[in-house]
Protein backbone atom coordinates (compact mmCIF):
# COMPACT_ATOMS: atom_id res chain seq x y z
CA UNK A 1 -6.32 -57.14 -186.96
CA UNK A 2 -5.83 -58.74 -183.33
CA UNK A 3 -4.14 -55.95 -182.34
CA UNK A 4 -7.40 -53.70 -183.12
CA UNK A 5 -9.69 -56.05 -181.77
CA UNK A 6 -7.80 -56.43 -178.69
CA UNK A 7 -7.64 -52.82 -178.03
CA UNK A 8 -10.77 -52.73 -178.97
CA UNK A 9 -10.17 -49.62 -181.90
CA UNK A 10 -8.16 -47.90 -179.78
CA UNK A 11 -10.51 -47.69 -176.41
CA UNK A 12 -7.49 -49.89 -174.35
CA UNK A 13 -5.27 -47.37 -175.21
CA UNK A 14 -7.24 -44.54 -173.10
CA UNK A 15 -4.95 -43.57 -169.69
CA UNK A 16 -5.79 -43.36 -166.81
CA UNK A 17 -7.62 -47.10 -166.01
CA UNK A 18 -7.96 -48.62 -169.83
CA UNK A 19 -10.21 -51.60 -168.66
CA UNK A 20 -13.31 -48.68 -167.30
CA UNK A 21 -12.70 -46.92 -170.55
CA UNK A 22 -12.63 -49.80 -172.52
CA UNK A 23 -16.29 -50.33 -170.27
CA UNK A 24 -17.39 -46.73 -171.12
CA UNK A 25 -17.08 -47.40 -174.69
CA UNK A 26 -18.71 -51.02 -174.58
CA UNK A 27 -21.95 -49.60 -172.41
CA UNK A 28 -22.41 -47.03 -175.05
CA UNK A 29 -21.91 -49.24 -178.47
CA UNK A 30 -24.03 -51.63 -176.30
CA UNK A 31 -27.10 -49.26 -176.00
CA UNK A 32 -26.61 -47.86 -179.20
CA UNK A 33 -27.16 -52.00 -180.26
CA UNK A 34 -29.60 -52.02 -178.17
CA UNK A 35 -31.41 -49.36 -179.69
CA UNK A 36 -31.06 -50.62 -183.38
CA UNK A 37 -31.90 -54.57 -182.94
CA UNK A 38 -33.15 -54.60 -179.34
CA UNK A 39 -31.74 -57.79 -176.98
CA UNK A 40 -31.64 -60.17 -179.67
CA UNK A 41 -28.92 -57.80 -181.67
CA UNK A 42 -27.14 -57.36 -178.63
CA UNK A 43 -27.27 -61.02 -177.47
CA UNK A 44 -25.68 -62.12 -180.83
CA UNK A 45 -23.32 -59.34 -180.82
CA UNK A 46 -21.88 -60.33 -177.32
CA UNK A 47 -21.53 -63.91 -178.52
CA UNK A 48 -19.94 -62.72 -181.80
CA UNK A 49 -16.96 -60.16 -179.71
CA UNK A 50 -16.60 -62.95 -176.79
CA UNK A 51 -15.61 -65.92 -179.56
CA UNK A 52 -13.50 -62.77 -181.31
CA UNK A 53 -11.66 -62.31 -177.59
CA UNK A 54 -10.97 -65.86 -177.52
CA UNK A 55 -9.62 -65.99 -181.35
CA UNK A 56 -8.06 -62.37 -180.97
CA UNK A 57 -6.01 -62.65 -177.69
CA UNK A 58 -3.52 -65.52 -177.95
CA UNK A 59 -2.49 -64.45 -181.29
CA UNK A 60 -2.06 -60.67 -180.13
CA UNK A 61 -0.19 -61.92 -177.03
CA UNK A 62 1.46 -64.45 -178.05
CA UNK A 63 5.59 -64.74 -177.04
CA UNK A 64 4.78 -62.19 -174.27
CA UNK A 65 5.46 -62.56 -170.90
CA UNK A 66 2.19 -61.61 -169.55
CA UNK A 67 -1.07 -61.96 -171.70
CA UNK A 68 -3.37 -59.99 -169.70
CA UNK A 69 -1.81 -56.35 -171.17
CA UNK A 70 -3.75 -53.02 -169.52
CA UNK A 71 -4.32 -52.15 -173.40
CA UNK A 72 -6.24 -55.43 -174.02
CA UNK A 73 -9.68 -54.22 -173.40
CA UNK A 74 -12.12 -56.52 -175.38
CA UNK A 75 -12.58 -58.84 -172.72
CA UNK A 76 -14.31 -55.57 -170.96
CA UNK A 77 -16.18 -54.92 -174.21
CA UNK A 78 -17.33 -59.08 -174.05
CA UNK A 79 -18.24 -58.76 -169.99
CA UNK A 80 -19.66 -55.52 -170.22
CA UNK A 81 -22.01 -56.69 -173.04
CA UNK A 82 -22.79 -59.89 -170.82
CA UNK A 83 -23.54 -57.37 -168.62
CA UNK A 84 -25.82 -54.91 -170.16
CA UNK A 85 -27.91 -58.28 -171.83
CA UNK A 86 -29.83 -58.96 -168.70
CA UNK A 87 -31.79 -55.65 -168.59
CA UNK A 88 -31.80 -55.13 -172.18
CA UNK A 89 -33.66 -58.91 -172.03
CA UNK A 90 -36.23 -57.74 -169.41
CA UNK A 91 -36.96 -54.70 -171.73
CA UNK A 92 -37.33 -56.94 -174.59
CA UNK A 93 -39.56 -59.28 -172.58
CA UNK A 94 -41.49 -56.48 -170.89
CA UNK A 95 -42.37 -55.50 -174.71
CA UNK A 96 -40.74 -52.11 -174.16
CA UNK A 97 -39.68 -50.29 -177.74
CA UNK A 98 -35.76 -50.61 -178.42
CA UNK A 99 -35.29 -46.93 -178.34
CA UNK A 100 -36.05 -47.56 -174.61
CA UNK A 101 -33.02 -48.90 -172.21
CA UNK A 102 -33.66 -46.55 -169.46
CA UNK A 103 -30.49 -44.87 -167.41
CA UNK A 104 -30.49 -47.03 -164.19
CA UNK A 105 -30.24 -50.51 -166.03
CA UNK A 106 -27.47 -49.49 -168.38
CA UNK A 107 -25.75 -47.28 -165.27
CA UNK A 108 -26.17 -49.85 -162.68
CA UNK A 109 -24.60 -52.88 -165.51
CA UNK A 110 -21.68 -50.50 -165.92
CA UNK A 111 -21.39 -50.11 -162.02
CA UNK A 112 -21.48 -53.59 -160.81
CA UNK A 113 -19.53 -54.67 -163.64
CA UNK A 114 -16.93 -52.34 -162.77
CA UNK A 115 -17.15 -53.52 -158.95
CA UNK A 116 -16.94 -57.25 -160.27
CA UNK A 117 -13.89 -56.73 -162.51
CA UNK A 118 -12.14 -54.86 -159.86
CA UNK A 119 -13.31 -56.56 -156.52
CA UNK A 120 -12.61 -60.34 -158.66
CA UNK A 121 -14.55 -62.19 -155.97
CA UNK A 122 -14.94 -66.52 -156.18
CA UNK A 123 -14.91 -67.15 -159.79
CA UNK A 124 -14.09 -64.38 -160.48
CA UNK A 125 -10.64 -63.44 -158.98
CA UNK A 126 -10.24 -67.56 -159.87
CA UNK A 127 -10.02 -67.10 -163.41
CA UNK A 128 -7.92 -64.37 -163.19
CA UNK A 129 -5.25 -65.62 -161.05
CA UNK A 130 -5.43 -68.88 -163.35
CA UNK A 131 -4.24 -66.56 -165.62
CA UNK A 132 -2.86 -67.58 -169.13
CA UNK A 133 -5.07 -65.91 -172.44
CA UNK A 134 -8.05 -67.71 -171.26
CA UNK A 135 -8.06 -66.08 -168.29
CA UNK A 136 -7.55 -62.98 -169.78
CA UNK A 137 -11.59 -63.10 -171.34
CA UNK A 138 -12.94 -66.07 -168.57
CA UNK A 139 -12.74 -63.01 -165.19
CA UNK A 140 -14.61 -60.31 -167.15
CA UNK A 141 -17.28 -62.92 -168.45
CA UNK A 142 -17.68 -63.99 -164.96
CA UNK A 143 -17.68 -60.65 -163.81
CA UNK A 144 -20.70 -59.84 -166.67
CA UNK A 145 -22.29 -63.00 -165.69
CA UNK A 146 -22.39 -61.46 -162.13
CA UNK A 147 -23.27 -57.39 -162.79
CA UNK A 148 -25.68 -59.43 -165.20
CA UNK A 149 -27.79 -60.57 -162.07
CA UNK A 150 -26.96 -57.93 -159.76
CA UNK A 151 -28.62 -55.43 -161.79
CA UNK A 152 -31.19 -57.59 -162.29
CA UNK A 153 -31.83 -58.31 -158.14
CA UNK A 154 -31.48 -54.26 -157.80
CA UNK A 155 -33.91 -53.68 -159.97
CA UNK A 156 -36.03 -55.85 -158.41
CA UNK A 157 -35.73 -54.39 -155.03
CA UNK A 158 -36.01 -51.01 -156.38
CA UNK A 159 -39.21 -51.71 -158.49
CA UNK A 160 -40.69 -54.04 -155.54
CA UNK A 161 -39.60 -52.23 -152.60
CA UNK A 162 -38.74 -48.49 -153.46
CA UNK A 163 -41.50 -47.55 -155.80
C-alpha cells in the first residue's frame, strides 16, 4: 500500500522526468476534484494525500539509502494540489460553477509549480537539501505554497493590467 501511494498508482514510474508526470497526473485528478466538489473537495483532498505522504514515505523508504527515490511522486501530487487550491479558491469565492476552472489558472499552477520544484529557491531548496523523508514532502509543499501565490499575483496582473 505505501508503495502505491508513493508512486502515486503508478504515475512515478512514468520515464522521462517522473516528478512532472507525477504533476501531469495530479493537475488533472485535481480539476477533475475540482469539478465534482469545487475548492472545498479539493482543499480536503490535498490535506487528506499530504498527511498520506507523510504516513506513506518513511515506511516505503525505509532501510534505503536515499529517501527521496525519482519514483516517489506523491509529494508532487500533495504540492501540486497546494498548488492548484489557490485559484480553484478564487473560483469558489468568485461564485463561479465547479464545472468552471478555466485553462490559465490550472496551466499557470502546473507551470510555476514545476519552476518551484525544479528552481528549489529559499525554503524551498532548504527543505530539500535538509533532506531525510520529511524533506522528501516539506520542498514540494513549499514549492505549492509558492506556485499557490504566484498564480494568484499573475492573475492579478493579467486581469488588472492586461485585460
Amino acid at each position: 500500500m505505501e508503495r502505491l501511494l508513493c508512486i502515486w498508482f503508478g504515475a512515478g514510474l512514468l520515464r522521462p522526468a517522473p516528478g512532472t508526470w507525477g504533476s501531469a497526473v495530479a493537475v488533472l485528478l485535481g480539476v477533475l476534484l475540482h469539478r465534482i466538489g469545487h475548492f472545498p473537495l479539493l482543499a480536503v483532498a490535498t490535506v487528506a494525500v499530504t498527511v498520506a505522504g507523510f504516513w506513506a514515505v518513511p515506511r516505503y523508504t525505509k532501510g534505503m539509502s536515499d529517501p527521496d527515490r525519482s519514483e516517489i511522486v506523491i509529494d508532487e501530487v500533495a504540492g501540486q494540489w497546494l498548488a492548484l487550491c489557490f485559484p480553484s479558491a478564487a473560483f469558489y469565492l468568485a461564485g463561479m460553477s465547479a464545472e468552471t476552472f478555466p485553462y490559465p489558472g490550472w496551466l499557470a499552477a502546473f507551470l510555476f509549480f514545476r519552476l518551484f520544484d525544479i528552481w528549489k529557491p529559499w525554503l524551498v531548496g532548504r527543505a530539500d537539501r535538509d533532506g531525510g523523508v520529511r524533506g522528501v514532502m516539506l520542498d514540494d509543499l513549499w514549492a505549492g505554497l509558492f506556485a499557490g501565490i504566484a498564480t494568484i499575483i499573475a492573475a492579478a496582473v493579467a486581469h488588472g493590467v492586461l485585460m
